[in-house]
C-alpha atoms as a PDB file:
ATOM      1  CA  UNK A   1      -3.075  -3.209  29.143  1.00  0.00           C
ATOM      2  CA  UNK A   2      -1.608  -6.309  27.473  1.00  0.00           C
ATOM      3  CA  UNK A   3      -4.978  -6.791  25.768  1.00  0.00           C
ATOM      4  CA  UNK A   4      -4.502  -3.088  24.212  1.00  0.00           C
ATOM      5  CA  UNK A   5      -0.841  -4.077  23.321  1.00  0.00           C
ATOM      6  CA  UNK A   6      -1.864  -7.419  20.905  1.00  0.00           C
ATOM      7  CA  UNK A   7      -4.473  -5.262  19.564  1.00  0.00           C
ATOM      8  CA  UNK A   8      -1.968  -2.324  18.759  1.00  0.00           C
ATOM      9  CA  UNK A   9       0.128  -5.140  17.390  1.00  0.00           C
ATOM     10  CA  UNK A  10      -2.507  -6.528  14.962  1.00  0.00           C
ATOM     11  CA  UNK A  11      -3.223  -3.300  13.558  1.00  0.00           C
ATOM     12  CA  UNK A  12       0.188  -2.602  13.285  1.00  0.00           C
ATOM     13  CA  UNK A  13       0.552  -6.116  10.879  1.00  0.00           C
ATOM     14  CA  UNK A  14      -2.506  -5.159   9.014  1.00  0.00           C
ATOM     15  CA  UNK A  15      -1.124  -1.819   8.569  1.00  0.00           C
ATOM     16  CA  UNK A  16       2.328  -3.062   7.590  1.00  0.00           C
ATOM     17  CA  UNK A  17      -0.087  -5.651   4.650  1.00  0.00           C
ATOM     18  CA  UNK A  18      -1.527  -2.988   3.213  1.00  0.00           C
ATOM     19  CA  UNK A  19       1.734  -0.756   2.958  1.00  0.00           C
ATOM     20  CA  UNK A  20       3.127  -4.232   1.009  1.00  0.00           C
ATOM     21  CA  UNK A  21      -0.075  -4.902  -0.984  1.00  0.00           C
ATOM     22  CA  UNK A  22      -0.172  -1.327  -2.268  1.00  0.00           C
ATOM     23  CA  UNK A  23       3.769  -0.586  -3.001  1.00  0.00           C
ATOM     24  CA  UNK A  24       3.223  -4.450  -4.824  1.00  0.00           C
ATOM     25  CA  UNK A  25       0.353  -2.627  -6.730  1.00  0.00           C
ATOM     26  CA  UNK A  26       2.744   0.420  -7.329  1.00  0.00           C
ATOM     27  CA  UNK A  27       5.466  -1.664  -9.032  1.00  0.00           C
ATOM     28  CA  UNK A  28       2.754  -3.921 -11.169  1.00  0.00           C
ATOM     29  CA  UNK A  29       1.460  -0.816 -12.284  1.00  0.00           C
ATOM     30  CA  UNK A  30       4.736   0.281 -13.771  1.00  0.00           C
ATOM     31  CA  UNK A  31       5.860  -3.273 -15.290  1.00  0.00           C
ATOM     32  CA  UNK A  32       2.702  -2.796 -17.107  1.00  0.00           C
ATOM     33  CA  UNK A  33       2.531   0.085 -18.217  1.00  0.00           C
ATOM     34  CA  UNK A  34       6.408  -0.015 -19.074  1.00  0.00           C
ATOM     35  CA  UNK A  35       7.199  -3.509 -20.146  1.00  0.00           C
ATOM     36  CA  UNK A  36       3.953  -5.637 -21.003  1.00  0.00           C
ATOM     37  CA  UNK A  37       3.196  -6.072 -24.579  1.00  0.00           C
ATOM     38  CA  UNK A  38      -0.537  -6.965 -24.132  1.00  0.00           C
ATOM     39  CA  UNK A  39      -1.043  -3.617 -22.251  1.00  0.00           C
ATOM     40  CA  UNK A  40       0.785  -1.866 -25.091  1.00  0.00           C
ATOM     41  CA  UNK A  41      -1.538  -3.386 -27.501  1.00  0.00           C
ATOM     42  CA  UNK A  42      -4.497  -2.887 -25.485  1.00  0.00           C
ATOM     43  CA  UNK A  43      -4.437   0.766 -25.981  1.00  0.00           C
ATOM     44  CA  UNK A  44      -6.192   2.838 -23.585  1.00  0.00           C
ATOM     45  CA  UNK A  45      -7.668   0.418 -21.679  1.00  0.00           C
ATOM     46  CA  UNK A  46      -4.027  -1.053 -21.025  1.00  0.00           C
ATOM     47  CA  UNK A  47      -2.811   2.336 -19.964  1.00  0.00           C
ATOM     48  CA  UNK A  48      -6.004   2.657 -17.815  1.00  0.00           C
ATOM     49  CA  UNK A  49      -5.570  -0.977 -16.331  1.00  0.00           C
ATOM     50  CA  UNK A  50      -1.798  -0.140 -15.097  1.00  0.00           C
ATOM     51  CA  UNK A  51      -2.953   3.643 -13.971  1.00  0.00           C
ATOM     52  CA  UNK A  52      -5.500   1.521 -12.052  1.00  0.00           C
ATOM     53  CA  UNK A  53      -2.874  -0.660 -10.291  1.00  0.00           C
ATOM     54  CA  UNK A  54      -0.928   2.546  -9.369  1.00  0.00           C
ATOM     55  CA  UNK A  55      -3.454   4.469  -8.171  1.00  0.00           C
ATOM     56  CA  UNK A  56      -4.991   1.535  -5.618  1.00  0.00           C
ATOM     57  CA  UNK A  57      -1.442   1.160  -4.686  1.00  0.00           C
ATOM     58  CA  UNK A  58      -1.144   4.755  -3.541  1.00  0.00           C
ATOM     59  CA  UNK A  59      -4.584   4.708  -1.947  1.00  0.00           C
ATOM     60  CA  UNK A  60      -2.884   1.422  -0.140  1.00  0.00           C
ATOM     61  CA  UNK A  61       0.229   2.596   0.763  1.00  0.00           C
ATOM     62  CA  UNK A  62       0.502   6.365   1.749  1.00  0.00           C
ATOM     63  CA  UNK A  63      -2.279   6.770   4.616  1.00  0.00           C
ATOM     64  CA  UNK A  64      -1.302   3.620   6.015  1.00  0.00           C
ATOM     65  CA  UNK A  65       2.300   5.091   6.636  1.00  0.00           C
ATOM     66  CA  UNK A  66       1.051   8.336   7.726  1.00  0.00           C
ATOM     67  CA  UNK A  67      -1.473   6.402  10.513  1.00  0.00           C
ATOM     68  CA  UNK A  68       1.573   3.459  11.158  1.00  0.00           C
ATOM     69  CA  UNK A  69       3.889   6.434  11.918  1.00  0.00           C
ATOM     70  CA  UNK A  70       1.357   8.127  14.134  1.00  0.00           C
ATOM     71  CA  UNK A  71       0.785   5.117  16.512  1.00  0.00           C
ATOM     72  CA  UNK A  72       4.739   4.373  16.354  1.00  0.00           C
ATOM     73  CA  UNK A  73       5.143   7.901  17.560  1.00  0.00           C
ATOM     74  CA  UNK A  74       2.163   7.199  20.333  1.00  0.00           C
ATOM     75  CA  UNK A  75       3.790   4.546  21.466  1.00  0.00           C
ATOM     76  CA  UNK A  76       7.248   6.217  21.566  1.00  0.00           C
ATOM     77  CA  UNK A  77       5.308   9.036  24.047  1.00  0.00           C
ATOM     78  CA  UNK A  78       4.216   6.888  26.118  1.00  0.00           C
ATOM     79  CA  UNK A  79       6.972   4.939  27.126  1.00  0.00           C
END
């Protein structure tokens, strides 16, 4: 059981990563779209480089929480 434990634990910090990487994503997405000149001057392809950065963020960040809250919940059952 203490093997399943680490393992639970592992996913948990690469679960936890990806929440990071992709709410890191989220708020470089909005600096550059909001506050980067070279963005503004690029045009569309500035406003579709910082729409990119959000939307890998979200893809990052919002199933991870939903899975990361359904193991914590697991785990909460069990014991």
């Amino acid at each position: 059981m203490s093997g399943s434990q680490v393992t639970d634990q592992k996913l948990i910090l690469i679960l936890k990563t990806c929440i990071s990487i992709g709410l890191c994503l989220i708020i470089l997405g909005i600096y550059l779209h909001n506050f980067n000149a070279t963005v503004h001057a690029m045009g569309v392809q500035g406003i579709v480089i910082s729409a990119m950065c959000v939307a890998f963020g979200m893809v990052l960040s919002l199933p991870t929480k939903m899975y990361l809250t359904f193991i914590l919940v697991k785990r909460e059952s069990e014991h």
